[in-house]
PDB file of N, CA and C in Angstrom:
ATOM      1  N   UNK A   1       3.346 -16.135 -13.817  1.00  0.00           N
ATOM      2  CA  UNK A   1       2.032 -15.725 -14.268  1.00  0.00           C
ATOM      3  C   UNK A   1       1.843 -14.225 -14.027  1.00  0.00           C
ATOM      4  N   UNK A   2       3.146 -13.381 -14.236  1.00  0.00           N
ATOM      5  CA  UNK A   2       2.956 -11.548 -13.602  1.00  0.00           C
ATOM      6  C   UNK A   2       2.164 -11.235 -15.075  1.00  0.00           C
ATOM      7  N   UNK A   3       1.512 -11.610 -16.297  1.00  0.00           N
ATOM      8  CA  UNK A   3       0.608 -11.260 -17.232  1.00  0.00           C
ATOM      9  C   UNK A   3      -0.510 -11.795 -16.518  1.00  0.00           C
ATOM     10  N   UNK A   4      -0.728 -12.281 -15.552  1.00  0.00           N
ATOM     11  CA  UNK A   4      -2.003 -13.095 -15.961  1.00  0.00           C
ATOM     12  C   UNK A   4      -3.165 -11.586 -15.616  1.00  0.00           C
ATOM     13  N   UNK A   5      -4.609 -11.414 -15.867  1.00  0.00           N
ATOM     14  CA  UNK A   5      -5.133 -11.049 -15.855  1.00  0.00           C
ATOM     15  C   UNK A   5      -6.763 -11.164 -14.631  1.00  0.00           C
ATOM     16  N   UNK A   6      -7.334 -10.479 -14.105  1.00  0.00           N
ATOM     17  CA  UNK A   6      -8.404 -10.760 -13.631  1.00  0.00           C
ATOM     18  C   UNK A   6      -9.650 -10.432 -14.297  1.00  0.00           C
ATOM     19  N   UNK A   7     -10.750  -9.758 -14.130  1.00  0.00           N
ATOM     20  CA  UNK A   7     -11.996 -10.103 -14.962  1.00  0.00           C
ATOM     21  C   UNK A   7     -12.046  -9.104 -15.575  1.00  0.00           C
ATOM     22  N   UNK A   8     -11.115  -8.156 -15.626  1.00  0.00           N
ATOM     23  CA  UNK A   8     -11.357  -6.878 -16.364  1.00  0.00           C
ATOM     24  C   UNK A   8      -9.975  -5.980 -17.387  1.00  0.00           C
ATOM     25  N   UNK A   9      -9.563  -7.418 -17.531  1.00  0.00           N
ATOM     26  CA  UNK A   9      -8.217  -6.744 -17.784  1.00  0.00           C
ATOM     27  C   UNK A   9      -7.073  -6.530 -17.130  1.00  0.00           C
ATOM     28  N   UNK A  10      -6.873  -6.047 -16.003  1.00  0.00           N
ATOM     29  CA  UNK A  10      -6.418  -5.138 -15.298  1.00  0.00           C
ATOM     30  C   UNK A  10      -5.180  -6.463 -14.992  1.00  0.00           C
ATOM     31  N   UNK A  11      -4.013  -6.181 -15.317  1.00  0.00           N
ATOM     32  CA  UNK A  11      -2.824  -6.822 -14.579  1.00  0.00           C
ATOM     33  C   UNK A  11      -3.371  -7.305 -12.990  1.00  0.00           C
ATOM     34  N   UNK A  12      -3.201  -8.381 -12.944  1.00  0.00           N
ATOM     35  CA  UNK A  12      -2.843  -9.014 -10.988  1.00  0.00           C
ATOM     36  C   UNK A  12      -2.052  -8.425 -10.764  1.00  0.00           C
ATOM     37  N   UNK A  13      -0.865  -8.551 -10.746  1.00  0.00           N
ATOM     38  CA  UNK A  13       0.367  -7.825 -10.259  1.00  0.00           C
ATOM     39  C   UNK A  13      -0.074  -6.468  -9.684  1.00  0.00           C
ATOM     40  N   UNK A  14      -0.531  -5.551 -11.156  1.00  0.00           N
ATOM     41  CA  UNK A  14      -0.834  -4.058 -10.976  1.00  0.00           C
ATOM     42  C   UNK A  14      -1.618  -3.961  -9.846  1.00  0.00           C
ATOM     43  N   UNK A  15      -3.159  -4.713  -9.589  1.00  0.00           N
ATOM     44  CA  UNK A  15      -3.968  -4.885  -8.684  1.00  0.00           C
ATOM     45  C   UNK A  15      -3.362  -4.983  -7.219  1.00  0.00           C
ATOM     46  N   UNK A  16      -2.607  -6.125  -7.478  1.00  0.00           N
ATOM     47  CA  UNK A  16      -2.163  -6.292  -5.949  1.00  0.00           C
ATOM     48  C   UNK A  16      -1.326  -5.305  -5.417  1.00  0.00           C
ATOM     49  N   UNK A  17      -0.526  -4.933  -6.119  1.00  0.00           N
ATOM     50  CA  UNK A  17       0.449  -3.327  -5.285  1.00  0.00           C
ATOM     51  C   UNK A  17      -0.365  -2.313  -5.256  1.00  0.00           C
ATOM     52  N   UNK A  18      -1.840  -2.023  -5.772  1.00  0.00           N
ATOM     53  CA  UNK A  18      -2.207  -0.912  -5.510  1.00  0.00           C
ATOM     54  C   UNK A  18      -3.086  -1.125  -4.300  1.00  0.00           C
ATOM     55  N   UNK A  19      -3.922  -2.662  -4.136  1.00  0.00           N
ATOM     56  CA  UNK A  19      -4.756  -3.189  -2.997  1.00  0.00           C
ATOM     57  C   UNK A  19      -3.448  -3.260  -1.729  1.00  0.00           C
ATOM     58  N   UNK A  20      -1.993  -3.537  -1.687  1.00  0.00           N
ATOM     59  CA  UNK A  20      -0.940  -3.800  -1.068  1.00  0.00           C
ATOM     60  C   UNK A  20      -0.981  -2.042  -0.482  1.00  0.00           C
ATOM     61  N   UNK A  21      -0.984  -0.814  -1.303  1.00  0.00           N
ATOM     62  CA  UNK A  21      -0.945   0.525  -1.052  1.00  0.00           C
ATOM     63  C   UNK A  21      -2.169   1.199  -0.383  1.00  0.00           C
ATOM     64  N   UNK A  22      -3.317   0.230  -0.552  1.00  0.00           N
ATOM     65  CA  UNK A  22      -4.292   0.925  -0.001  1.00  0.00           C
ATOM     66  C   UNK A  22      -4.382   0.504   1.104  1.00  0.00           C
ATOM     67  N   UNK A  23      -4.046  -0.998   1.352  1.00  0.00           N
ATOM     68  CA  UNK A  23      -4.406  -1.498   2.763  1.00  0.00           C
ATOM     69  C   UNK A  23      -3.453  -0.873   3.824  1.00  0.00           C
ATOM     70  N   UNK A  24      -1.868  -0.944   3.331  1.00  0.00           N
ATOM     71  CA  UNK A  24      -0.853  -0.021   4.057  1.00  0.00           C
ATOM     72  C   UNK A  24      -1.249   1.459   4.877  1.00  0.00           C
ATOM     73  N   UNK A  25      -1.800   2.075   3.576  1.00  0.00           N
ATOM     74  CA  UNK A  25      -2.169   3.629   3.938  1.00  0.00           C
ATOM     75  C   UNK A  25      -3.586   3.725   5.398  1.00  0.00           C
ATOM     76  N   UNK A  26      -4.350   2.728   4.830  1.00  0.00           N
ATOM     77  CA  UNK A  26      -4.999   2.499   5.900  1.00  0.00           C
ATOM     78  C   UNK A  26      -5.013   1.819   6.893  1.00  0.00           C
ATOM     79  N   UNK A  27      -3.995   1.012   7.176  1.00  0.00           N
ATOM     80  CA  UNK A  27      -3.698   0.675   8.711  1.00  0.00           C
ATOM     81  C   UNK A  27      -3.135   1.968   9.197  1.00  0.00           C
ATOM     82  N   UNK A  28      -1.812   2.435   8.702  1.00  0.00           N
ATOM     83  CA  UNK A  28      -1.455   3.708   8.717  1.00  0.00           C
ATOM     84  C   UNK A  28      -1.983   4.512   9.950  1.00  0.00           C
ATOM     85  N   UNK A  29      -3.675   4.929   9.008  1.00  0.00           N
ATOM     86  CA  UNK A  29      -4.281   5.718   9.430  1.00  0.00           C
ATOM     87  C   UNK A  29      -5.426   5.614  11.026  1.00  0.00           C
ATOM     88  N   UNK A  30      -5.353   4.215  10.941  1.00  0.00           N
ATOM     89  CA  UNK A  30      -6.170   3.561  12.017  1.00  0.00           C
ATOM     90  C   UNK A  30      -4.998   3.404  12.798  1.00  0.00           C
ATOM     91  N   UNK A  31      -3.577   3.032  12.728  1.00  0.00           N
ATOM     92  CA  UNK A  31      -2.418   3.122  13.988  1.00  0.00           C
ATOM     93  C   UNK A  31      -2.323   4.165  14.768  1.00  0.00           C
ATOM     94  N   UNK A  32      -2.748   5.234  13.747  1.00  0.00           N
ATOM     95  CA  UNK A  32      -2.961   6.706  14.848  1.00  0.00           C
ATOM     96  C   UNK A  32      -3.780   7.011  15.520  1.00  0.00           C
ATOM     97  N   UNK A  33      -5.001   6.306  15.501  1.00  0.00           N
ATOM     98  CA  UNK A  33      -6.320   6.356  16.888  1.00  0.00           C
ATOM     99  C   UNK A  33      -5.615   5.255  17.682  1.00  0.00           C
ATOM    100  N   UNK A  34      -4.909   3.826  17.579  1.00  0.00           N
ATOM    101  CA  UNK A  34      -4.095   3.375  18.291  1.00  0.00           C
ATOM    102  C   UNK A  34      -3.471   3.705  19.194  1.00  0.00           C
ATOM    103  N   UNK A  35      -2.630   5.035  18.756  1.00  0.00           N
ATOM    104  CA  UNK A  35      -1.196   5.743  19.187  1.00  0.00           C
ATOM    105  C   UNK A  35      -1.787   6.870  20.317  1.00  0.00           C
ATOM    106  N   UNK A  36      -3.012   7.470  19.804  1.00  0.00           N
ATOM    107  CA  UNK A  36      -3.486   8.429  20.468  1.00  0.00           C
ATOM    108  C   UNK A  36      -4.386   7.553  21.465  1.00  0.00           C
ATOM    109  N   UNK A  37      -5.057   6.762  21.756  1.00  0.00           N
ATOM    110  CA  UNK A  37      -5.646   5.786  22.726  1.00  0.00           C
ATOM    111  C   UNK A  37      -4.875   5.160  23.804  1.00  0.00           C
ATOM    112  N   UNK A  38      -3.385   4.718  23.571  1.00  0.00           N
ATOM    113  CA  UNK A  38      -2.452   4.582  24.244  1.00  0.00           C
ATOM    114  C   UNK A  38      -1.585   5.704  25.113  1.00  0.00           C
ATOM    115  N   UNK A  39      -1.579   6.492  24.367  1.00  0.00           N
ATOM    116  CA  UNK A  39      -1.321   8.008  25.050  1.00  0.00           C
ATOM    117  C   UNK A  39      -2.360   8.471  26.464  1.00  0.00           C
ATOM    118  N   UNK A  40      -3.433   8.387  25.664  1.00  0.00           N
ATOM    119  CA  UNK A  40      -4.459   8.695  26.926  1.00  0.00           C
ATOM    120  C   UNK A  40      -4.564   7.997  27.784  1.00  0.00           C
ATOM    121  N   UNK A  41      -4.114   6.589  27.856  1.00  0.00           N
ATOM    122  CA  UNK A  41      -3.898   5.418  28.683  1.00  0.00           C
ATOM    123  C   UNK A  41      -2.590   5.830  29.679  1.00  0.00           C
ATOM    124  N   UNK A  42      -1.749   6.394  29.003  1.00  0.00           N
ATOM    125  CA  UNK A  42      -0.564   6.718  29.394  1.00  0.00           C
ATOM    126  C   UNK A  42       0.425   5.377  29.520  1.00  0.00           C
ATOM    127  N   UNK A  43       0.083   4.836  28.013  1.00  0.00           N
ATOM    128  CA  UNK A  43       0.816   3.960  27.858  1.00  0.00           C
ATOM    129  C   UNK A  43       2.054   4.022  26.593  1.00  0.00           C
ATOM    130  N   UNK A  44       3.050   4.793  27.151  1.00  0.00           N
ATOM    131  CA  UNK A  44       4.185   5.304  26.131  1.00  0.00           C
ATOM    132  C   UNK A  44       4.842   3.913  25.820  1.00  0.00           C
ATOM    133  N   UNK A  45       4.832   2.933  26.116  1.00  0.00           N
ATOM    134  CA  UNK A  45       5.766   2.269  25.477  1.00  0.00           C
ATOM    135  C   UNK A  45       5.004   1.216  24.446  1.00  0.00           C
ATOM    136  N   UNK A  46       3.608   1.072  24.604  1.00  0.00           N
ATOM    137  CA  UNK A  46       2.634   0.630  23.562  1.00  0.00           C
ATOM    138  C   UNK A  46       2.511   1.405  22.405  1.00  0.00           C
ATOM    139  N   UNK A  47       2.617   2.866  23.228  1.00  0.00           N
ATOM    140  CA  UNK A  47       2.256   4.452  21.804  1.00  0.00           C
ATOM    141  C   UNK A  47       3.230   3.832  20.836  1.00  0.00           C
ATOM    142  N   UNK A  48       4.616   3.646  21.676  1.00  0.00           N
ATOM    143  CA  UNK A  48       5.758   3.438  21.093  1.00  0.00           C
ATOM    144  C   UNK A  48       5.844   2.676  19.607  1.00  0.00           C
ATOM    145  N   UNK A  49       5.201   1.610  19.966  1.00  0.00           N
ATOM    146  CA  UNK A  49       5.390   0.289  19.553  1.00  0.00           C
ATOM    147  C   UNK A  49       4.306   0.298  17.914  1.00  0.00           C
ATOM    148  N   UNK A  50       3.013   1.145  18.575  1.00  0.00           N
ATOM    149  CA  UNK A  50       1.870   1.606  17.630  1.00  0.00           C
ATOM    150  C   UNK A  50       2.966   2.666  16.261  1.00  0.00           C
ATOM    151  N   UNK A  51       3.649   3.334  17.416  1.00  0.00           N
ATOM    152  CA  UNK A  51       4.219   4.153  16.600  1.00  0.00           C
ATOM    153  C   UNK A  51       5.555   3.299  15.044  1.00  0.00           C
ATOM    154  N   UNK A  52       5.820   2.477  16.297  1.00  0.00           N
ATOM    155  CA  UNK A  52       6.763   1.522  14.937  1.00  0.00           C
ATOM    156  C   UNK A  52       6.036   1.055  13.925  1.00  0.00           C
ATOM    157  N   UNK A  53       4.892   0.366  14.005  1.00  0.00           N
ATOM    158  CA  UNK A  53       4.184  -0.230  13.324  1.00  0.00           C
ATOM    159  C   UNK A  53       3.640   0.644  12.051  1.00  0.00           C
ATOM    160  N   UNK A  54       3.238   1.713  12.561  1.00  0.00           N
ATOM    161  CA  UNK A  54       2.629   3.013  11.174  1.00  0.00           C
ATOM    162  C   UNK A  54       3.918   3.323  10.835  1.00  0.00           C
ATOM    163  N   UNK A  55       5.030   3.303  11.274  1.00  0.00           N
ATOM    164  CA  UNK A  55       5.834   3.647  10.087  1.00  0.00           C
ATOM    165  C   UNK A  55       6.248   2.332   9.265  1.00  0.00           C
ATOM    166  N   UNK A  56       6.237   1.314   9.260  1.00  0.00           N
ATOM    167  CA  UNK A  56       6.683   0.035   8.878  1.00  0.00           C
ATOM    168  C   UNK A  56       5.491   0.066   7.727  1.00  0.00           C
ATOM    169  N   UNK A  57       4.018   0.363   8.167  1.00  0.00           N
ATOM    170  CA  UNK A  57       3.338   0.564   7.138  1.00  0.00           C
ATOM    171  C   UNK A  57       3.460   1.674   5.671  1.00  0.00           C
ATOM    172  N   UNK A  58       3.904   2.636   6.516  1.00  0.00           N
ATOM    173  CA  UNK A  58       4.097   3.814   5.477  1.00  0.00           C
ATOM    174  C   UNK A  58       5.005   3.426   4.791  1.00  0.00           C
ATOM    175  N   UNK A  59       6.262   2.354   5.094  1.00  0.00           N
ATOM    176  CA  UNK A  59       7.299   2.415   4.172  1.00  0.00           C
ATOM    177  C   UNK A  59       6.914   1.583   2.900  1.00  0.00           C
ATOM    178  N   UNK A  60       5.588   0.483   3.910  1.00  0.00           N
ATOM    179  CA  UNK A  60       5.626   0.104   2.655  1.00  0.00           C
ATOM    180  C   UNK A  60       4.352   0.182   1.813  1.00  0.00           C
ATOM    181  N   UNK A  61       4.197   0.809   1.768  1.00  0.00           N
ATOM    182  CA  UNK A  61       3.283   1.681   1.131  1.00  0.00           C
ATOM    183  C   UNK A  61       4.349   2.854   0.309  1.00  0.00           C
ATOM    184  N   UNK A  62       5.306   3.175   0.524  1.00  0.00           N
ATOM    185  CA  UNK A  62       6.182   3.833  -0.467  1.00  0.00           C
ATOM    186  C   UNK A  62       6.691   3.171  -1.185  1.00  0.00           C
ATOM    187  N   UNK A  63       7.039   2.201  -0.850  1.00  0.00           N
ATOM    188  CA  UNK A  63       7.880   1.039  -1.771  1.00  0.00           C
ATOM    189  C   UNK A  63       6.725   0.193  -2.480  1.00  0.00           C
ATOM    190  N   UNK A  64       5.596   0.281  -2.418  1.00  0.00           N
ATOM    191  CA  UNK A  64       4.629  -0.438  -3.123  1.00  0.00           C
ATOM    192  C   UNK A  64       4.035   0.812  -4.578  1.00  0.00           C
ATOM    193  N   UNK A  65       4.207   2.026  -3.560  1.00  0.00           N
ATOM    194  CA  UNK A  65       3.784   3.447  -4.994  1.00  0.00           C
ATOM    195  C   UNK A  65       5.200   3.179  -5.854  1.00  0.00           C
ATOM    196  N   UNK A  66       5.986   2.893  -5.355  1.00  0.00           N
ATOM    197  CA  UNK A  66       7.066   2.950  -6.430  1.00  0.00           C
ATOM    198  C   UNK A  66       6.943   2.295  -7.065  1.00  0.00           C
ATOM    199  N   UNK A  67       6.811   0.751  -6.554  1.00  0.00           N
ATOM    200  CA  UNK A  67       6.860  -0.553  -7.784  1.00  0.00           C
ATOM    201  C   UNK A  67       6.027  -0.333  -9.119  1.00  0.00           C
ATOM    202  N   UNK A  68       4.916   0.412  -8.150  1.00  0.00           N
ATOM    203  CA  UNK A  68       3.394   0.243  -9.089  1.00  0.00           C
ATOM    204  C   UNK A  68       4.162   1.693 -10.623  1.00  0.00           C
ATOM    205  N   UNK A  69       4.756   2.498  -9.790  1.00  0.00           N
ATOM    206  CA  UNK A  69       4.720   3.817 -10.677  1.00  0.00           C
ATOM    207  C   UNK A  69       6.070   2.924 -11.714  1.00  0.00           C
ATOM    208  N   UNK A  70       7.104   2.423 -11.229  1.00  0.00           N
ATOM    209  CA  UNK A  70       8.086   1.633 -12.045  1.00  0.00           C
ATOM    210  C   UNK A  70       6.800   0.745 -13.758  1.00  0.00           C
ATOM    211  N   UNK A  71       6.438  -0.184 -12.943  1.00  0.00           N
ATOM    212  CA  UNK A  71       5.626  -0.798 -13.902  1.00  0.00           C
ATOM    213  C   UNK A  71       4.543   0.023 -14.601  1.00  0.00           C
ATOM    214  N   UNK A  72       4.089   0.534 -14.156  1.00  0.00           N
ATOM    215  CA  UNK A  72       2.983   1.629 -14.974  1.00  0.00           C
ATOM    216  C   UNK A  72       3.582   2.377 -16.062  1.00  0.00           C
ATOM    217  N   UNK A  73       5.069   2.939 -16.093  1.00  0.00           N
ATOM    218  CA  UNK A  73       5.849   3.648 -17.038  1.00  0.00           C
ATOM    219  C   UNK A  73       6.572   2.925 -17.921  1.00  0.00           C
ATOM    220  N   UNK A  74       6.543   1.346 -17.501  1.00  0.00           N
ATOM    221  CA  UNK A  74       7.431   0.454 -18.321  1.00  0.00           C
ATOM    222  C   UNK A  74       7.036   0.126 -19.135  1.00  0.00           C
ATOM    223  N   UNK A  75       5.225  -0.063 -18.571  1.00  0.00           N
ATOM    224  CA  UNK A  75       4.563  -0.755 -20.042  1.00  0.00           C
ATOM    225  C   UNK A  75       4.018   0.244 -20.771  1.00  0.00           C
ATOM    226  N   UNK A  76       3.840   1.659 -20.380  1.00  0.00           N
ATOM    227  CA  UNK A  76       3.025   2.782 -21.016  1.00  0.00           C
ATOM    228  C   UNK A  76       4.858   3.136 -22.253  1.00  0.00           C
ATOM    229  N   UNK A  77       5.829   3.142 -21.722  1.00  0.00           N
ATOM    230  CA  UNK A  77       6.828   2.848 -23.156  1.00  0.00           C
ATOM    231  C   UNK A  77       6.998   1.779 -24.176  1.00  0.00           C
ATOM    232  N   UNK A  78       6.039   0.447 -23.491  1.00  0.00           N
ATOM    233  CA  UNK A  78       6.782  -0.101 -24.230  1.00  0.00           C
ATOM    234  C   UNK A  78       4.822  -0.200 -25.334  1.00  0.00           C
ATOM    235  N   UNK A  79       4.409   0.772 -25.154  1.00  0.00           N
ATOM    236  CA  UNK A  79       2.831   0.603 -25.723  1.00  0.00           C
ATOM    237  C   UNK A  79       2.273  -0.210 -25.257  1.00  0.00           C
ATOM    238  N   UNK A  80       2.203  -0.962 -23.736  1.00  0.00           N
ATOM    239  CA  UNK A  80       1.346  -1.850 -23.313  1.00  0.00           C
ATOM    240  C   UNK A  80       0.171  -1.375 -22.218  1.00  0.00           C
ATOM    241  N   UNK A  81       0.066  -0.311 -22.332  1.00  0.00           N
ATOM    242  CA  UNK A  81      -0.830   0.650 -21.151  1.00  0.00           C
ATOM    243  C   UNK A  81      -2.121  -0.032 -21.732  1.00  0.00           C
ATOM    244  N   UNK A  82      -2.919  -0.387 -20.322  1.00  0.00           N
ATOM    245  CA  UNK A  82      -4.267  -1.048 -20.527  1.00  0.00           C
ATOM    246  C   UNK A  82      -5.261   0.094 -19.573  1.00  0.00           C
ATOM    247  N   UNK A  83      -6.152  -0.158 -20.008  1.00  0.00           N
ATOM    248  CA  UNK A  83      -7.233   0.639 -19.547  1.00  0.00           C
ATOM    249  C   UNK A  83      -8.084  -0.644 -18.937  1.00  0.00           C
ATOM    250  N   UNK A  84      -9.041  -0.020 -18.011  1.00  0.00           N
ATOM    251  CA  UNK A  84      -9.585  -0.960 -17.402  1.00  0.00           C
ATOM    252  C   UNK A  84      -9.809  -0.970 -15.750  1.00  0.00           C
ATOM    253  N   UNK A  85     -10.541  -1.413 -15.332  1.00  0.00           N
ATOM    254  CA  UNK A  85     -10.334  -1.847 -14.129  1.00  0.00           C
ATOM    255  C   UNK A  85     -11.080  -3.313 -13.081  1.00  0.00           C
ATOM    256  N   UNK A  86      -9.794  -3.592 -12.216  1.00  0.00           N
ATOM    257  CA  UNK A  86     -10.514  -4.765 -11.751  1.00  0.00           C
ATOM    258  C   UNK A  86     -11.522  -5.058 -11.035  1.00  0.00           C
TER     259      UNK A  86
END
């Protein structure tokens, strides 16, 4: 069902890797008041651990901009670019 649609058009698929990219970017960004809270604790091996975690996010959050930018160019060649949003 990667056609199926939600109330506005807008590919599911497309939706979900970009909601998949936003939620990423923003744990991300909240792991680093984490990282810095643990620090002040003087807890390096939690920072540590905070620290694995924001990058595990960032990656995928790169690998989710890619998918999305892959499919966005596949269908804008093949004339299937939709306008819209969900």
């Amino acid at each position: 069902m990667a056609d199926s649609q939600g109330n506005t058009g807008t590919q599911d698929v497309h939706y979900n890797l970009v909601s998949i990219l936003y939620h990423a970017l923003q744990g991300a960004e909240t792991y680093e008041q984490y990282i810095n809270d643990a620090r002040q604790d003087g807890n390096q091996e939690v920072a540590q651990f905070f620290s694995e975690v924001k990058e595990e996010n960032k990656r995928r959050a790169d690998r989710a901009k890619q998918l999305l930018s892959q499919m966005l160019s596949q269908g804008q060649s093949q004339g299937q670019g939709q306008a819209g949003g969900r």
